[in-house]
C-alpha atoms as a PDB file:
ATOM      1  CA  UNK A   1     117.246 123.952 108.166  1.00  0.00           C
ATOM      2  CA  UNK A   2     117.122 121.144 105.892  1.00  0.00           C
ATOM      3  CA  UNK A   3     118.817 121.158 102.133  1.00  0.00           C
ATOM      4  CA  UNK A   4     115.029 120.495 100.511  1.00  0.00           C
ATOM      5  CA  UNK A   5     113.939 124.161 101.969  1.00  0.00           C
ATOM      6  CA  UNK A   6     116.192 125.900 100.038  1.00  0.00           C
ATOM      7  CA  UNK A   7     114.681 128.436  97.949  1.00  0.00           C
ATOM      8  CA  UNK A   8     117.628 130.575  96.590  1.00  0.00           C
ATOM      9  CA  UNK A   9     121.192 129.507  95.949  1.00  0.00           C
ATOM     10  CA  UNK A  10     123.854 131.560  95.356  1.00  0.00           C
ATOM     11  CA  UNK A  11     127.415 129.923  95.286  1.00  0.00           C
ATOM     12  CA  UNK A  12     130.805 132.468  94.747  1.00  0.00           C
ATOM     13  CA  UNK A  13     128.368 134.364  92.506  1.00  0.00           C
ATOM     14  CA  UNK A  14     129.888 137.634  90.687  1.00  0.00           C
ATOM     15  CA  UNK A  15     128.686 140.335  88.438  1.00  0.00           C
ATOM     16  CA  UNK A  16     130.095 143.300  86.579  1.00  0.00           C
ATOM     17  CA  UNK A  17     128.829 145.810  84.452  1.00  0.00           C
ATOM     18  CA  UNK A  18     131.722 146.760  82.057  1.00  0.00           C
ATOM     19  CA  UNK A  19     134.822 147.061  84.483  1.00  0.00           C
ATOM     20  CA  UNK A  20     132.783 147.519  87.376  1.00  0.00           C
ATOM     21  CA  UNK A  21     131.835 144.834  89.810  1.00  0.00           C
ATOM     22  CA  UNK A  22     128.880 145.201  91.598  1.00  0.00           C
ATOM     23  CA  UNK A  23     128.702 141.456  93.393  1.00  0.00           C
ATOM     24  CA  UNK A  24     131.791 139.965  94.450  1.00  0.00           C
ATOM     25  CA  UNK A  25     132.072 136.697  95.351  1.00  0.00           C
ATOM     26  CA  UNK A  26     128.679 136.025  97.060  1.00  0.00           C
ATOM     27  CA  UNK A  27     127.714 133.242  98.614  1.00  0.00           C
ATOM     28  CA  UNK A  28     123.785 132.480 100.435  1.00  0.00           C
ATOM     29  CA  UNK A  29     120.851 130.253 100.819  1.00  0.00           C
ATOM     30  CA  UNK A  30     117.419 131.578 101.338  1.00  0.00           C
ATOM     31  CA  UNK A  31     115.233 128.881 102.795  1.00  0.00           C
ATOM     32  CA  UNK A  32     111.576 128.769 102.319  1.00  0.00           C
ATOM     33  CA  UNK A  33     110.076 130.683 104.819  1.00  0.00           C
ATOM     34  CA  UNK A  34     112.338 132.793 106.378  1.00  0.00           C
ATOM     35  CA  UNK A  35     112.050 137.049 106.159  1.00  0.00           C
ATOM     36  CA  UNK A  36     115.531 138.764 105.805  1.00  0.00           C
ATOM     37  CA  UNK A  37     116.583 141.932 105.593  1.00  0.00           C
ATOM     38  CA  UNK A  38     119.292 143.321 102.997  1.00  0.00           C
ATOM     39  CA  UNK A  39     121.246 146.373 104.492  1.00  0.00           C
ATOM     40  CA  UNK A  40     124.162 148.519 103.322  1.00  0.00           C
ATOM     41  CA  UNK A  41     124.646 151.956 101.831  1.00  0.00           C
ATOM     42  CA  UNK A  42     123.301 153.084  98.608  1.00  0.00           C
ATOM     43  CA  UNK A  43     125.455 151.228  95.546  1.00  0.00           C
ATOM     44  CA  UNK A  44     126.333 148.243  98.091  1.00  0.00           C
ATOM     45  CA  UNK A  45     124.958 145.332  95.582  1.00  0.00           C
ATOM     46  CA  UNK A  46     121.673 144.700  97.495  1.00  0.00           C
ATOM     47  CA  UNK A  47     119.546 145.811  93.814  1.00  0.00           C
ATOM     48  CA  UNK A  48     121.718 143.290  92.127  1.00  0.00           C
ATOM     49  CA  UNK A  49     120.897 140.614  94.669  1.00  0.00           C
ATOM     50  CA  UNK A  50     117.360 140.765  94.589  1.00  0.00           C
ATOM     51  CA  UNK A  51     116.995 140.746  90.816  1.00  0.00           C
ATOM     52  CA  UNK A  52     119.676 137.706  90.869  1.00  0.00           C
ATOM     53  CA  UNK A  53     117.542 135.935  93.831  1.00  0.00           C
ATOM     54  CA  UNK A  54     114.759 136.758  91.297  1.00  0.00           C
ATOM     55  CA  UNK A  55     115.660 135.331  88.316  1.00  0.00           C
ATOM     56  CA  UNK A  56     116.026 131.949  89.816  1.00  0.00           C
ATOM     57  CA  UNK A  57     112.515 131.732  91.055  1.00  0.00           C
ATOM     58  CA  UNK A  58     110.375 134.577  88.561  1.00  0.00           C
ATOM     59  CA  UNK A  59     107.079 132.132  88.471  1.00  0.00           C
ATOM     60  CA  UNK A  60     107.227 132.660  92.595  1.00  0.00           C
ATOM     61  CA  UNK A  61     108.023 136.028  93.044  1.00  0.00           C
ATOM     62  CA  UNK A  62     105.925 139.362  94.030  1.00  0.00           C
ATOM     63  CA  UNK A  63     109.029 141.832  93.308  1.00  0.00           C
ATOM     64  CA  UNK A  64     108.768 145.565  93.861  1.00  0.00           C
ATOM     65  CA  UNK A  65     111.763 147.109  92.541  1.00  0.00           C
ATOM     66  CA  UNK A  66     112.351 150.520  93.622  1.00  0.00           C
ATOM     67  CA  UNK A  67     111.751 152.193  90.827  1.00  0.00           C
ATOM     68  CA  UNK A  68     107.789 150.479  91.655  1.00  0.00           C
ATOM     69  CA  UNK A  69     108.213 149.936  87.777  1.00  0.00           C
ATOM     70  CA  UNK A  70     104.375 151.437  87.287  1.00  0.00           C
ATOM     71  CA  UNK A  71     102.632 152.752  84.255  1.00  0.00           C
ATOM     72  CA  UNK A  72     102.017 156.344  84.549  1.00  0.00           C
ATOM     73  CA  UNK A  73      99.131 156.996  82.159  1.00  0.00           C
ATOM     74  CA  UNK A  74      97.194 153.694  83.872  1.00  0.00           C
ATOM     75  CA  UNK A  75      95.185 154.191  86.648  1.00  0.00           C
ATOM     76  CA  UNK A  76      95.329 152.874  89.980  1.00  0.00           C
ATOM     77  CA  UNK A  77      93.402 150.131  89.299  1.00  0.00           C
ATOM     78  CA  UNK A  78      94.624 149.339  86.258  1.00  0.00           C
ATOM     79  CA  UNK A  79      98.110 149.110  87.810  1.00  0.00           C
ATOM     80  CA  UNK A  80      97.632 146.870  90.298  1.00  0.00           C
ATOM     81  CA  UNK A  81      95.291 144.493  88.033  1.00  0.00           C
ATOM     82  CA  UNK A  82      98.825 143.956  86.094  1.00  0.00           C
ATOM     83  CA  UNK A  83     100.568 141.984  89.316  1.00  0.00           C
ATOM     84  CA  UNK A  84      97.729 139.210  88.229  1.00  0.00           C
ATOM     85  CA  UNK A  85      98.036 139.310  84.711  1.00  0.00           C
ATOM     86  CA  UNK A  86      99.221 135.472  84.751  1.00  0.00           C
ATOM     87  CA  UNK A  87      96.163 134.618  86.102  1.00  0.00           C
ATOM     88  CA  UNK A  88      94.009 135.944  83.644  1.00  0.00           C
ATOM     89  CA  UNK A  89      93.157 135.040  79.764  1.00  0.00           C
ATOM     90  CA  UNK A  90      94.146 137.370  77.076  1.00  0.00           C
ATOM     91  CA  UNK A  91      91.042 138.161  75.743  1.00  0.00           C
ATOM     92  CA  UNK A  92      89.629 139.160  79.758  1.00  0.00           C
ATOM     93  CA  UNK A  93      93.034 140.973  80.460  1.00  0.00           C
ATOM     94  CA  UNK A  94      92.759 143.089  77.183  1.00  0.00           C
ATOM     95  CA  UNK A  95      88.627 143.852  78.038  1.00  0.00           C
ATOM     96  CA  UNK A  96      89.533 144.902  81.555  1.00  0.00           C
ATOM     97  CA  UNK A  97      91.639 147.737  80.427  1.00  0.00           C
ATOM     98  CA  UNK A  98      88.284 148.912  78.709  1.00  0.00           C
ATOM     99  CA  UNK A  99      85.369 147.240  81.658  1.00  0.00           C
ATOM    100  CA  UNK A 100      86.669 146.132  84.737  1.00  0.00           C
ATOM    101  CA  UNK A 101      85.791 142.444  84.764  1.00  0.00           C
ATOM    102  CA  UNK A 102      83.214 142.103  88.561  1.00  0.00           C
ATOM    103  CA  UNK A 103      85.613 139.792  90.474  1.00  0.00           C
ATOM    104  CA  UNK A 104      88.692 142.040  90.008  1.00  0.00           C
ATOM    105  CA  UNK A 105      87.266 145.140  90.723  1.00  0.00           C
ATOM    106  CA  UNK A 106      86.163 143.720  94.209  1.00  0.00           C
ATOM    107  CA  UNK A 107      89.551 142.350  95.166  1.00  0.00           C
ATOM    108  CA  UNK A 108      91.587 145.362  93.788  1.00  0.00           C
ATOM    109  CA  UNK A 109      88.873 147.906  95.412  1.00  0.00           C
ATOM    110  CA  UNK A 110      89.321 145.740  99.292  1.00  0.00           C
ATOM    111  CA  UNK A 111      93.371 145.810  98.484  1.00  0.00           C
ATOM    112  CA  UNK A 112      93.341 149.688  98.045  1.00  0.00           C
ATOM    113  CA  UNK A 113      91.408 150.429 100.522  1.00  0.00           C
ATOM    114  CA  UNK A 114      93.786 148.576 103.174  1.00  0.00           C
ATOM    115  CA  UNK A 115      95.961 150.447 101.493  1.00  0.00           C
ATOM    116  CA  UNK A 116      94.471 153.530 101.877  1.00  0.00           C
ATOM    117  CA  UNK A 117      94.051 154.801  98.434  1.00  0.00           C
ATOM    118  CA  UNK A 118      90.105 154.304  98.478  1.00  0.00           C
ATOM    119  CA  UNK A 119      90.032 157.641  97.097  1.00  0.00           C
ATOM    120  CA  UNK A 120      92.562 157.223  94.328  1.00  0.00           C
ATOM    121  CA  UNK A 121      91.297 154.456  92.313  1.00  0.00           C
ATOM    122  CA  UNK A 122      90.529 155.929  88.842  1.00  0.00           C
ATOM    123  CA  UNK A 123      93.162 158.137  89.312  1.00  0.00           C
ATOM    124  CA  UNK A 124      96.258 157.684  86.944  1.00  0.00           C
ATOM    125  CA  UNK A 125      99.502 157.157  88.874  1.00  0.00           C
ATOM    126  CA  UNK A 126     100.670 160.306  87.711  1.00  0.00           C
ATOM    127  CA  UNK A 127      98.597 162.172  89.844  1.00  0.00           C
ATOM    128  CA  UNK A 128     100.051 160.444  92.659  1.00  0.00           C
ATOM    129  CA  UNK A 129     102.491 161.574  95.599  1.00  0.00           C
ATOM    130  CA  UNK A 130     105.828 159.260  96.419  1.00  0.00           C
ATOM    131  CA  UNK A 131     104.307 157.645  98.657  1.00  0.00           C
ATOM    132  CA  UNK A 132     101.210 157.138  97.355  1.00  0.00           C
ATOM    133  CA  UNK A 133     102.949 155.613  94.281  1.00  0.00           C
ATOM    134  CA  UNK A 134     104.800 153.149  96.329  1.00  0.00           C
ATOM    135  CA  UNK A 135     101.593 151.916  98.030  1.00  0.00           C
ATOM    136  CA  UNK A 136     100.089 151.456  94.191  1.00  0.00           C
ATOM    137  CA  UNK A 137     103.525 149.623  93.999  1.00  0.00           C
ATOM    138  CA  UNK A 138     102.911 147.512  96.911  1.00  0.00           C
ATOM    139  CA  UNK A 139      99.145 146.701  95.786  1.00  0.00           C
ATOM    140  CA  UNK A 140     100.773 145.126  92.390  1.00  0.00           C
ATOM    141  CA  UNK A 141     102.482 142.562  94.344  1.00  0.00           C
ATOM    142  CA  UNK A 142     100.415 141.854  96.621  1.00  0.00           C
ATOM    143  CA  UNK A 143      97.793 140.975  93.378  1.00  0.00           C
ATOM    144  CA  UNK A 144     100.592 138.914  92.054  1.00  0.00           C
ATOM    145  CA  UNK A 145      99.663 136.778  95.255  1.00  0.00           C
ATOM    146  CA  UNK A 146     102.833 134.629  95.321  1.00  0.00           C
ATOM    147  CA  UNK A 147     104.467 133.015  98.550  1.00  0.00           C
ATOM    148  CA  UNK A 148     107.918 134.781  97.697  1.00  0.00           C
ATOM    149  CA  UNK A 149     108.240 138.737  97.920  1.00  0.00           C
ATOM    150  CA  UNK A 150     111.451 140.579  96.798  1.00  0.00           C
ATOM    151  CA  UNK A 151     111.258 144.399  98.171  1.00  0.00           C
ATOM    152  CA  UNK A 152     113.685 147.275  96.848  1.00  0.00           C
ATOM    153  CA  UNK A 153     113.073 149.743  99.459  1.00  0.00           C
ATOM    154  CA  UNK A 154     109.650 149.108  99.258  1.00  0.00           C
ATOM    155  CA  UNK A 155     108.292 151.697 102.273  1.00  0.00           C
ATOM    156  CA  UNK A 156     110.896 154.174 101.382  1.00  0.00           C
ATOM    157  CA  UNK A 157     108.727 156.987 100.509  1.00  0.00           C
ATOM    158  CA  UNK A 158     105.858 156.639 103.073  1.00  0.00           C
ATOM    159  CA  UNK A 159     105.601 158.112 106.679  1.00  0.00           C
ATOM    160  CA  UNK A 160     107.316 156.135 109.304  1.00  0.00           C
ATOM    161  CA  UNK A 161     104.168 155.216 110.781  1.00  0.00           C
ATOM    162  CA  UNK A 162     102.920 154.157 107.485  1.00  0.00           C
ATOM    163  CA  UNK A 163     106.104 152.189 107.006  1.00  0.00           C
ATOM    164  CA  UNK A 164     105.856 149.828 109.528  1.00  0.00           C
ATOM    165  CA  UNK A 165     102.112 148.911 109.032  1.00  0.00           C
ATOM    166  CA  UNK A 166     102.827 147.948 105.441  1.00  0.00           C
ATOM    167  CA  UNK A 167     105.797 146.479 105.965  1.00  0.00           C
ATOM    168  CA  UNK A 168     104.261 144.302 108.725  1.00  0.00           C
ATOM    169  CA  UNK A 169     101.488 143.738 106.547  1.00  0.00           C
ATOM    170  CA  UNK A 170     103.620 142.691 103.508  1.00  0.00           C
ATOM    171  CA  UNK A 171     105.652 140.105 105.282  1.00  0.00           C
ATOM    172  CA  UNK A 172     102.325 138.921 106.951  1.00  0.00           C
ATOM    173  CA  UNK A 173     101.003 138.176 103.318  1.00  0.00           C
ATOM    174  CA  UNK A 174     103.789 136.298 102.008  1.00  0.00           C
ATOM    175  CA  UNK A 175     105.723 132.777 103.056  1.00  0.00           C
ATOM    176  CA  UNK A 176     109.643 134.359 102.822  1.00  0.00           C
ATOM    177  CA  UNK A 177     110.599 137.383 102.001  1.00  0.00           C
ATOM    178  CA  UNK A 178     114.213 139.431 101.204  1.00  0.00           C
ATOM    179  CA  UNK A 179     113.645 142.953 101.526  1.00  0.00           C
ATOM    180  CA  UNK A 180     116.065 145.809 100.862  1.00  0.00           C
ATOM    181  CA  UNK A 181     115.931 148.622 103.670  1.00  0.00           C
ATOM    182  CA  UNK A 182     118.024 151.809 104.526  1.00  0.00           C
ATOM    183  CA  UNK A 183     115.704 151.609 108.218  1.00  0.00           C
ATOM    184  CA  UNK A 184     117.850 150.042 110.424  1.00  0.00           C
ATOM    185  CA  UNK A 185     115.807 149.823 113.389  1.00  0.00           C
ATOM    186  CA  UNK A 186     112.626 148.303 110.762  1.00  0.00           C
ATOM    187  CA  UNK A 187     114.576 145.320 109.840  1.00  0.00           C
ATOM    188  CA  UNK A 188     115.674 145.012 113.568  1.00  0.00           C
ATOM    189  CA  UNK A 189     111.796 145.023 114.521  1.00  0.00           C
ATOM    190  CA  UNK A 190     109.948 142.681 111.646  1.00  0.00           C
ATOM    191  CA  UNK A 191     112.625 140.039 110.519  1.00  0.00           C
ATOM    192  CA  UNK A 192     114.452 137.290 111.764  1.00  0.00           C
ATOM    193  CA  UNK A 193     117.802 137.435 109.419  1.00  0.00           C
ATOM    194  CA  UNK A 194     119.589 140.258 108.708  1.00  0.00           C
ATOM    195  CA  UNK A 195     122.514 140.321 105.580  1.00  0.00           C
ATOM    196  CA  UNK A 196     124.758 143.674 105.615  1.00  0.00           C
ATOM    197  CA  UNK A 197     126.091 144.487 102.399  1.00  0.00           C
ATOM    198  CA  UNK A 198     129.152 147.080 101.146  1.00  0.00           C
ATOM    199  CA  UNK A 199     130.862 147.452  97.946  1.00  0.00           C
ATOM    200  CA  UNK A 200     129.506 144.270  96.611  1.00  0.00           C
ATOM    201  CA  UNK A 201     130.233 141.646  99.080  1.00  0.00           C
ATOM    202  CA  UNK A 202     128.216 140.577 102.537  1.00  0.00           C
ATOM    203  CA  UNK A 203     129.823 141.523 105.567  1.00  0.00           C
ATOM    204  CA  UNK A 204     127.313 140.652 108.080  1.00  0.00           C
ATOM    205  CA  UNK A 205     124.807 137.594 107.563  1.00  0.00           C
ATOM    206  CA  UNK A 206     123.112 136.912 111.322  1.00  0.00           C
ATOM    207  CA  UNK A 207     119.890 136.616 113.207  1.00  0.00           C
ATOM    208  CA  UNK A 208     118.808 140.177 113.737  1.00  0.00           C
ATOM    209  CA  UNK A 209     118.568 139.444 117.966  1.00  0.00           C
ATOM    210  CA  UNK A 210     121.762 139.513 117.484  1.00  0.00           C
ATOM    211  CA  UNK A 211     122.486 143.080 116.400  1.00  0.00           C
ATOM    212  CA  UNK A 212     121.564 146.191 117.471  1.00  0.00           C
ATOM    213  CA  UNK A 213     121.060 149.727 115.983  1.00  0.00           C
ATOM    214  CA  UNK A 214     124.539 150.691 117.080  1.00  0.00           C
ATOM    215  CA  UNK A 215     126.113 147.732 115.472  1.00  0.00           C
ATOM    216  CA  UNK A 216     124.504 147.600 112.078  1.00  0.00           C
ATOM    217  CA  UNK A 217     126.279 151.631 112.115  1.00  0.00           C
ATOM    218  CA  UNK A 218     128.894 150.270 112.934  1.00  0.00           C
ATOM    219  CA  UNK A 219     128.826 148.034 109.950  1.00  0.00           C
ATOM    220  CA  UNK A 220     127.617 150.898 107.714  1.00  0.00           C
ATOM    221  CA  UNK A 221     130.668 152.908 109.064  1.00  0.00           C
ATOM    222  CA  UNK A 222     133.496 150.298 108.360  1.00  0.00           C
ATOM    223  CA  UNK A 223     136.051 151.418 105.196  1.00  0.00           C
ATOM    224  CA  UNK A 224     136.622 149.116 102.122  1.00  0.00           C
ATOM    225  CA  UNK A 225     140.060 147.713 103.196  1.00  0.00           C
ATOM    226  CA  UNK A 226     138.687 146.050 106.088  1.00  0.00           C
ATOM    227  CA  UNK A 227     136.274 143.804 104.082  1.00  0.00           C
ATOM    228  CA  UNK A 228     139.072 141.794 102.853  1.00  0.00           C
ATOM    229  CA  UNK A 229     138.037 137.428 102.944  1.00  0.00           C
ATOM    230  CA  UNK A 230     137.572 136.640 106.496  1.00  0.00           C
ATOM    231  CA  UNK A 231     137.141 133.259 108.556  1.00  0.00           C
ATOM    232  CA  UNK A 232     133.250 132.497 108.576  1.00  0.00           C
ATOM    233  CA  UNK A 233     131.904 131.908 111.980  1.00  0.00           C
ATOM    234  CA  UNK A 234     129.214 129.730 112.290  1.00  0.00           C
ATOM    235  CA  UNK A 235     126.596 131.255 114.468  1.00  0.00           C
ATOM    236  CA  UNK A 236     123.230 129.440 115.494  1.00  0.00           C
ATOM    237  CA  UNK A 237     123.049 128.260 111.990  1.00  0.00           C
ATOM    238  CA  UNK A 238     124.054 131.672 109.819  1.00  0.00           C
ATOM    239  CA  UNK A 239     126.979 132.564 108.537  1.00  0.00           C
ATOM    240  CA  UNK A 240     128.909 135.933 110.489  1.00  0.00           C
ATOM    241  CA  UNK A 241     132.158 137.337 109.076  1.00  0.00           C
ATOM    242  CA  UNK A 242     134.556 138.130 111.873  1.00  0.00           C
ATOM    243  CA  UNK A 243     135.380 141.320 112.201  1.00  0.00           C
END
C-alpha cells in the first residue's frame, strides 16, 4: 500500500497513567480503507489505541466507545440526532431537542428501524436493555456518517445472531474501520487484518486468512515474559512478531 493511504500513524508510541503503562512501545499504520480487528484480553491496551488512533483523525471518525457514551434522560431519537450535530446549525440543533426538524426525523426513523428499535423511538435510553443501548450506540455513529469508524466492543451486548448482522452492516457503511472484539471467530469472518494485543504491546499484526480460532487462543494464552522485543517478520505486507 502506498505511503499517501495512510490514515493513522503510530511510531514507538507509549502511554502511562501514573506508574502504569498501558501502551508500550507501539508501532502501526492504518491505511485508508482497510477493516482490522483489535484482539487481546480485557486491560490489553486496545481502549487506549482506539482513542489514540482517534485523536489523530476526530473530524473523520464515527467512534463508539464502549461505554456507548449515551445520554440517559434523551430519547432514542434524540441520541442518535447527536452523532450529526456538526452538521447542523445551533439554532436547528437546540429546536430539535424541542420539534424534531422533518428531514431528521426521516433519516433517524429509517436508521432505527434497520436497527430494529422501530418501537423504541421516544423512549429514553434508560428504558433500554444492553443491547438495545448498544444498537442506540451504533445508530449515533452511523448519523455521524463519516468514512472512518472506531468500535470498542461495539456488538458486545447483542445476541450472536444480532452481532454479526450489525457488525457486517457497520463495516459495510464505512471506508476503514478498527474495531475492538473479544469474538474471535467475528473478526476471523468480517475483516481482513487482525492486531493481537497483551499487556500493552502488539503481539500479532497479520491478515486474518492467516489465523485461525485455535491460534488467536493461542495468542490469548501466551504469559507476559514471552512478549519480550522480537524480530519482525514481514508477511505479505504486515508486520508478524515471531513467536
Amino acid at each position: 500500500m502506498s505511503q499517501s493511504s495512510v490514515l493513522f500513524q503510530l511510531s514507538g508510541q507509549s502511554l502511562s497513567y501514573g506508574d502504569h503503562r498501558v501502551l508500550d512501545n507501539i508501532s502501526l499504520q492504518i491505511h485508508r480503507g482497510e477493516k482490522v480487528a483489535l484482539l487481546g484480553p480485557s486491560g490489553a491496551g486496545k481502549t487506549s489505541l482506539l482513542h489514540l488512533l482517534y485523536q489523530q483523525q476526530p473530524e473523520r471518525v464515527a467512534l463508539q466507545p464502549q461505554s456507548g457514551g449515551l445520554v440517559d434522560l434523551l430519547s432514542v431519537y434524540q441520541n442518535i440526532f447527536i452523532g450529526g450535530l456538526e452538521r447542523v446549525r445551533t439554532l436547528p440543533a437546540l429546536w430539535n431537542l424541542v420539534r424534531p426538524l422533518a428531514a431528521h426525523r426521516q433519516g433517524i426513523a429509517e436508521l432505527v428501524q434497520t436497527l430494529g428499535l422501530e418501537d423504541k423511538l421516544w423512549q429514553s435510553v434508560d428504558r433500554l436493555s444492553g443491547g438495545q443501548r448498544q444498537r442506540v450506540a451504533i445508530g449515533r455513529a452511523l448519523y455521524r456518517q463519516q468514512p472512518v469508524f472506531l468500535g470498542d466492543e461495539p456488538v458486545s451486548s447483542v445476541d450472536p445472531l444480532q452481532a454479526e448482522l450489525l457488525l457486517e452492516y457497520l463495516l459495510e457503511q464505512h471506508e476503514t474501520a478498527v474495531v475492538s472484539l473479544h469474538n474471535r471467530q467475528l473478526a476471523l469472518n468480517h475483516f481482513e487484518r487482525i492486531i493481537v494485543m497483551r499487556d500493552g504491546r502488539i503481539c500479532c499484526d497479520c491478515p486474518a486468512r492467516e489465523l485461525s480460532e485455535q491460534r488467536l487462543d493461542e495468542w490469548y494464552q501466551q504469559e507476559s515474559s514471552l512478549l519480550a522485543p522480537s524480530p519482525v517478520q514481514e508477511t505479505d505486507g504486515w508486520a508478524m512478531v515471531r513467536s
